[in-house]
Structure formats: C-alpha cells, structure tokens
N, C-alpha and C. Protein backbone atom coordinates (compact mmCIF):
# COMPACT_ATOMS: atom_id res chain seq x y z
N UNK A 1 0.85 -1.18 0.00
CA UNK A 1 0.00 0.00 0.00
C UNK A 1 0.90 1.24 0.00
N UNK A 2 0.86 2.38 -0.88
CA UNK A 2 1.82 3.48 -0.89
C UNK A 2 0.58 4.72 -0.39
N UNK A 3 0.84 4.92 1.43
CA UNK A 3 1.04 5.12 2.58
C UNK A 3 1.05 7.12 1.78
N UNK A 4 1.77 7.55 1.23
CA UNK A 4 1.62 9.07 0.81
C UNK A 4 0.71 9.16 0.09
N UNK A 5 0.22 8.17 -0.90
CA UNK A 5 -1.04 8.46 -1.77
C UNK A 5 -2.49 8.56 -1.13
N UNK A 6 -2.19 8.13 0.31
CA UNK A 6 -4.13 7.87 0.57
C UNK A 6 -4.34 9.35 1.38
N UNK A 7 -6.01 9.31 1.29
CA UNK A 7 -6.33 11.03 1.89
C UNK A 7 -6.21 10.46 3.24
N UNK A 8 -6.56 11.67 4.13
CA UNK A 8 -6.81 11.13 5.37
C UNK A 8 -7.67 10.72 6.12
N UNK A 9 -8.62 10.85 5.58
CA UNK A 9 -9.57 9.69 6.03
C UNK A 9 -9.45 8.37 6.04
N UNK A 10 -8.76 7.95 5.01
CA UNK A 10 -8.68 6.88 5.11
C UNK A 10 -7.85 6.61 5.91
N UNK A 11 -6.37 7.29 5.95
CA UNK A 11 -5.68 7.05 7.10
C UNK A 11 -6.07 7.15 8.29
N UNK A 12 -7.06 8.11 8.66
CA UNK A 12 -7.73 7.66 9.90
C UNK A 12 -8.39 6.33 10.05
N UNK A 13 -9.01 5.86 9.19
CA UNK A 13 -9.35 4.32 9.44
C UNK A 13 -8.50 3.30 9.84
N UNK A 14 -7.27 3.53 9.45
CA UNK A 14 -6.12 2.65 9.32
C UNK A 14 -5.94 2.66 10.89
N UNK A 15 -5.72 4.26 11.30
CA UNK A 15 -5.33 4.29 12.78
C UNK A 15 -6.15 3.33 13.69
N UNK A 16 -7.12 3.65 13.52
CA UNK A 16 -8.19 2.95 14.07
C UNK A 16 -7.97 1.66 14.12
N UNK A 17 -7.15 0.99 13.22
CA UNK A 17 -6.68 -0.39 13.00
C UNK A 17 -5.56 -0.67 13.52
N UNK A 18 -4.89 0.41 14.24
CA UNK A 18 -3.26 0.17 15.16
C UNK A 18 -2.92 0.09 13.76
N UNK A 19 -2.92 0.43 12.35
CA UNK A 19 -1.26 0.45 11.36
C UNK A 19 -0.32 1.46 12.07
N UNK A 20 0.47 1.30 11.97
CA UNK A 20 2.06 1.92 12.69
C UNK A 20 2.30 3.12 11.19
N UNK A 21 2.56 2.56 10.02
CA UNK A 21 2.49 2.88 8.79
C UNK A 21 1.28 4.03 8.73
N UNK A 22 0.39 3.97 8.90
CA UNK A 22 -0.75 5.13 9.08
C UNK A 22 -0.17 5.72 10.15
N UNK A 23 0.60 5.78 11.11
CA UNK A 23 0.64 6.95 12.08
C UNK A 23 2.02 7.48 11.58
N UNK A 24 2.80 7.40 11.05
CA UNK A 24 3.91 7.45 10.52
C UNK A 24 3.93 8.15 9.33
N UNK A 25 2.72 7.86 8.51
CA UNK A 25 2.61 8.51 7.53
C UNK A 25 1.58 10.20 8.49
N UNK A 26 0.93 10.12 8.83
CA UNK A 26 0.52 11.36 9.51
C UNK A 26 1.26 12.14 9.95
N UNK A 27 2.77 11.71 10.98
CA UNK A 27 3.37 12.42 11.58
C UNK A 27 4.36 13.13 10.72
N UNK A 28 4.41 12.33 9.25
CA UNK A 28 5.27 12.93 8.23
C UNK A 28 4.71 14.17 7.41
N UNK A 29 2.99 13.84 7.35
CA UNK A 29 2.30 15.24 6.98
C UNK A 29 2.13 16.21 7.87
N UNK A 30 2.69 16.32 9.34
CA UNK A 30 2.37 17.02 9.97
C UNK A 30 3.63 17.67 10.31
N UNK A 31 5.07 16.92 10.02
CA UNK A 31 6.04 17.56 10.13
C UNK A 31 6.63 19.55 10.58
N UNK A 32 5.94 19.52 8.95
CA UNK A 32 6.41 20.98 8.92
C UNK A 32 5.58 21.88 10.06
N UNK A 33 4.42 21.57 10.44
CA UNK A 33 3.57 22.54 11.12
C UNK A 33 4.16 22.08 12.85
N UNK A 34 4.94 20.35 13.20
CA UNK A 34 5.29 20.56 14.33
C UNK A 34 6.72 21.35 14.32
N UNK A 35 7.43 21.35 13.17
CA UNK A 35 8.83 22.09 13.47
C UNK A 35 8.77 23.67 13.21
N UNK A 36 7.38 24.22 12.79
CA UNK A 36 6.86 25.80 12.77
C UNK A 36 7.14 25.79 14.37
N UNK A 37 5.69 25.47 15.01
CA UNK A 37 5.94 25.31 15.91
C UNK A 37 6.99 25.15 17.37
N UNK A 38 7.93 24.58 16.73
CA UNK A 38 9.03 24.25 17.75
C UNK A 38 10.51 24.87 17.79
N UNK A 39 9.88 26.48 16.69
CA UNK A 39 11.17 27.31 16.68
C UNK A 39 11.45 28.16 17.79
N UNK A 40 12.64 27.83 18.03
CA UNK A 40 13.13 28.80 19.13
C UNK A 40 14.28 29.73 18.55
N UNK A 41 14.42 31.11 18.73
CA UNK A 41 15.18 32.13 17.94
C UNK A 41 15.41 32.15 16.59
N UNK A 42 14.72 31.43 15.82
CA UNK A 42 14.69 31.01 14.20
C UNK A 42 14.91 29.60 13.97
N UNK A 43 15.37 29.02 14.88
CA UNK A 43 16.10 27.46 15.09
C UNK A 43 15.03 26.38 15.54
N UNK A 44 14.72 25.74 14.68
CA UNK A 44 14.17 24.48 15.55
C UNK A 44 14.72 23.56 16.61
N UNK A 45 13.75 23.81 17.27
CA UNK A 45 14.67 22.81 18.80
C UNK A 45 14.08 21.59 18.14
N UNK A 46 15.03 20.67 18.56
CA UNK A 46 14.53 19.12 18.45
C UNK A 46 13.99 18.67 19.39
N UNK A 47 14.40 18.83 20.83
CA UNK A 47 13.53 18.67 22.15
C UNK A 47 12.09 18.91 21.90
N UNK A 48 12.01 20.07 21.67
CA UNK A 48 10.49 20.79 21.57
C UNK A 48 9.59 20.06 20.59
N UNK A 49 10.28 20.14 19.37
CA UNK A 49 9.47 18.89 18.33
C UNK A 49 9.32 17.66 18.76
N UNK A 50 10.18 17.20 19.61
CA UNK A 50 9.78 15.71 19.79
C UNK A 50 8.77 15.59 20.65
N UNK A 51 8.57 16.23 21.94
CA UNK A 51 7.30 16.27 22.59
C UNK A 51 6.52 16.67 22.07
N UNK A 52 6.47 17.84 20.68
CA UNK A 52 4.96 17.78 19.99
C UNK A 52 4.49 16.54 19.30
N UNK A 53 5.59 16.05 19.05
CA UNK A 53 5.38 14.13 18.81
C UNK A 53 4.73 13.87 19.19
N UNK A 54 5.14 13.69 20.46
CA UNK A 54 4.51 12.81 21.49
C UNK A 54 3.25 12.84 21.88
N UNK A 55 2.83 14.51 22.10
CA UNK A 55 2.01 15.35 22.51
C UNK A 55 0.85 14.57 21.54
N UNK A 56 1.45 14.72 20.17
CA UNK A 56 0.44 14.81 19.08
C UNK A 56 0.00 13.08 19.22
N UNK A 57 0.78 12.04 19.11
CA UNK A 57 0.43 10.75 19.07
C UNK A 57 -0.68 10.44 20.16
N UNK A 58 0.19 11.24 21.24
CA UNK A 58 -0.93 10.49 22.71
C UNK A 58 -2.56 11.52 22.06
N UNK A 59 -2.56 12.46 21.53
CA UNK A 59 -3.88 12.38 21.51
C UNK A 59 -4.41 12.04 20.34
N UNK A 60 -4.01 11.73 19.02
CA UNK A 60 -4.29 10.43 18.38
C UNK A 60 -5.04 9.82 18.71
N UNK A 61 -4.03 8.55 19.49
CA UNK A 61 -4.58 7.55 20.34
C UNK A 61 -5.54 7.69 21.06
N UNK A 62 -5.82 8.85 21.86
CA UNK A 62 -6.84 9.20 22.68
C UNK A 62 -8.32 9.13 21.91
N UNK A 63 -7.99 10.49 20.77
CA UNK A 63 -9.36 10.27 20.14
C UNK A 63 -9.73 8.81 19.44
N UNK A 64 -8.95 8.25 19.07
CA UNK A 64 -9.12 6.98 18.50
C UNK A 64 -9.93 5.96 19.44
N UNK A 65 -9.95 6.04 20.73
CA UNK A 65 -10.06 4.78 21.31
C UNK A 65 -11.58 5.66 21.93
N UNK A 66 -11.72 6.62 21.59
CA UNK A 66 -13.54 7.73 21.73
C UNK A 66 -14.62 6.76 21.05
C-alpha cells in the first residue's frame, strides 16, 4: 500500500486499525507545522518537536479509542 497516496480519512481508518504505517505517515504530513511550531530564535529545537510528537500521538490515540 503506498502510505503518501491515501487522503486522510482513510488514514484515519487505518489508525483505528493500530497500522504503525498510518501513524507514521501522519506524523510525516504534519512535520512541517510541528517544526513551525518548535522554533526557538529562528532554530528548531529538536527537544520541543519531539514532545509535539509525542504530545500529538498520545492524543491520536486518545481520540481513537472515543
């Protein structure tokens, strides 16, 4: 299955299915808006992005299991 071609809906279904590959592919479309986010003095912190990771997965999961 090529994982960049599907919308997201469907990838939300997938989540819904525990694919790893569907959350992976989300966190890759969401990239740029967590490393907007996680600039500090023009610089992206990597610390900061990775807890929006995290941030972002755990509530994923959260709504998923609603």
């Amino acid at each position: 299955m090529d994982y960049d071609q599907l919308d997201f809906e469907t990838l939300w279904e997938l989540l819904k299915q525990n694919d790893e590959q569907a959350l992976v592919q989300v966190l890759i479309r969401f990239d740029s808006l967590i490393k907007s986010k996680s600039r500090v003095n023009g610089r992206i912190n990597e610390d900061i992005a990775q807890d929006i990771r995290e941030a972002f997965v755990k509530a994923l999961k959260k709504k998923i299991r609603e």
